[in-house]
Protein backbone atom coordinates (compact mmCIF):
# COMPACT_ATOMS: atom_id res chain seq x y z
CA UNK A 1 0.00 0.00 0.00
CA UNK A 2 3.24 2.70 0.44
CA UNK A 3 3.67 1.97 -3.01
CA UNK A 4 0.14 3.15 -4.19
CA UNK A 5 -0.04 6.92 -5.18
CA UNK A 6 -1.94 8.91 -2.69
CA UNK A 7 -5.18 9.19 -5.00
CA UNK A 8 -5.51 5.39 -5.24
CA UNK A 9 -8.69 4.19 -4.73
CA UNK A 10 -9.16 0.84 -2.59
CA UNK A 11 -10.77 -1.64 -4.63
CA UNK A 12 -14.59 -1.99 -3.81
CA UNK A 13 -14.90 -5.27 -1.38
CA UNK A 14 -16.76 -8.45 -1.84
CA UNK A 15 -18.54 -8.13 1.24
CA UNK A 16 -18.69 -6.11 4.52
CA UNK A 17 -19.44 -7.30 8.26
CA UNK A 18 -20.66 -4.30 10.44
CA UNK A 19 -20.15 -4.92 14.12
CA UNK A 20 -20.90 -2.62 17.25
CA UNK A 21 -17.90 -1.24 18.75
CA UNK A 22 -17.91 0.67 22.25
CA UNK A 23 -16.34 0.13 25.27
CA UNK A 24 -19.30 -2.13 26.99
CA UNK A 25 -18.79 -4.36 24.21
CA UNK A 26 -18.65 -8.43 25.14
CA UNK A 27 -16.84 -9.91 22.28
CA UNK A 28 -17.33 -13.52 23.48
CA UNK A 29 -21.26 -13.51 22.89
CA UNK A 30 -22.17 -16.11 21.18
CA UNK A 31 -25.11 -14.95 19.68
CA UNK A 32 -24.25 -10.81 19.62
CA UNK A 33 -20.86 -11.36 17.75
CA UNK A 34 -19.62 -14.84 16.91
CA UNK A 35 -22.67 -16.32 15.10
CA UNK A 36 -23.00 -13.64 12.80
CA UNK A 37 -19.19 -13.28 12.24
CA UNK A 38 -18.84 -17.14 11.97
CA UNK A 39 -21.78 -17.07 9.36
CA UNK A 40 -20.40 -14.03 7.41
CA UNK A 41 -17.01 -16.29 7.30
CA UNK A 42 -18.86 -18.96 5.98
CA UNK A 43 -20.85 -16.99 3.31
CA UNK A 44 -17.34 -16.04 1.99
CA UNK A 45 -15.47 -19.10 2.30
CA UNK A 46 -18.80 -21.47 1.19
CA UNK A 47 -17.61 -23.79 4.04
CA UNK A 48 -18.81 -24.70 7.21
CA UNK A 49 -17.14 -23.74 9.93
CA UNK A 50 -18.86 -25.52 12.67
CA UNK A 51 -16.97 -28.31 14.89
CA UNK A 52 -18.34 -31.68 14.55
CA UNK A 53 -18.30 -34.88 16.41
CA UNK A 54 -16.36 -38.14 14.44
CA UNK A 55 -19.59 -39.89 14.25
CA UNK A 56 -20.75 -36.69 11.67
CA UNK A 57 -17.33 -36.27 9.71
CA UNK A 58 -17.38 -40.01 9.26
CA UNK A 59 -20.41 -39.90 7.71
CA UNK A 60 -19.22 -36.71 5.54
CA UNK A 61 -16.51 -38.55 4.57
CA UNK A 62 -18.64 -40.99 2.89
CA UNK A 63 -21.44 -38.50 1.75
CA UNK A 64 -19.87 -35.33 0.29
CA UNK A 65 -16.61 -34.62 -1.61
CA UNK A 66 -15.42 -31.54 0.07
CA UNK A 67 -14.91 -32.42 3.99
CA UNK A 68 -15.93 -28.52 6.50
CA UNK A 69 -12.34 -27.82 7.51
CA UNK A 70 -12.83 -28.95 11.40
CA UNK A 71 -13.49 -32.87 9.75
CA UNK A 72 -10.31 -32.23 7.55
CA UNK A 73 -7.63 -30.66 10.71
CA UNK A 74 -9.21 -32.67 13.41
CA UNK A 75 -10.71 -35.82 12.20
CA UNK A 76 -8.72 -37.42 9.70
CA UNK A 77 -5.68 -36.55 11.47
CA UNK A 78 -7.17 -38.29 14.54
CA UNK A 79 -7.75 -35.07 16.56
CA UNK A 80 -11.28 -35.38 17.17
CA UNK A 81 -13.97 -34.65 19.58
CA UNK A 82 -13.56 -37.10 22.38
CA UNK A 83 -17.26 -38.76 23.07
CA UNK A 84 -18.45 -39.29 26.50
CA UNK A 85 -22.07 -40.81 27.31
CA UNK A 86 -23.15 -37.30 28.77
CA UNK A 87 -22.01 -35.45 25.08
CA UNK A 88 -23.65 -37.82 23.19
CA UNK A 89 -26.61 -37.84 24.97
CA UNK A 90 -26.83 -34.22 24.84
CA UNK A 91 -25.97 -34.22 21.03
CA UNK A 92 -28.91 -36.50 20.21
CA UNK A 93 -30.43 -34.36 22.20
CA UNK A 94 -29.49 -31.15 19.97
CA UNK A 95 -30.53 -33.53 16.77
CA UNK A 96 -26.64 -33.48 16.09
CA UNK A 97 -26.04 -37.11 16.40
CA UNK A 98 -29.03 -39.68 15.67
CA UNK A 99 -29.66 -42.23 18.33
CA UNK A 100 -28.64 -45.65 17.76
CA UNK A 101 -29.04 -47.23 20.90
């Protein structure tokens, strides 16, 4: 950008996120600021950036060709979510994982 002349224009952008900024601002809200930051991320990257359980990036595995990049770092590399009775539960719960019990 130093090497730009100072009446450059800045090319137009793809896309914009607006986000309130003041002092009193809680940047760990989940529903306030990372949802709609996590869903403007996806919108521009056209993946999903969720976290899922093995169970669910096995089954992407077999189902789609392009893997959300949580399946591809974590999953195949043997880095996954580590079940327990009570997450599970509570997944099935959440209609994340189907019950097969």
């Amino acid at each position: 950008m130093r090497l730009r002349p100072p009446d450059w224009p800045l090319p137009r952008p793809d896309a914009i996120h607006h986000i309130v900024e003041d002092f009193l601002t809680d940047w760990t809200a989940p529903n306030a600021h990372i949802l709609p930051l996590r869903r403007f991320l996806e919108n521009c990257l056209s993946t999903d950036l969720r976290n899922f359980f093995a169970e669910s990036c096995f089954l992407f595995a077999f189902t789609h060709q392009k893997l959300p990049p949580s399946c591809q770092q974590g999953y195949l590399r043997m880095q996954g979510l580590v079940g327990s009775q009570e997450l599970r539960h509570h997944a099935v719960q959440a209609g994340l994982l189907q019950d097969y019990t």
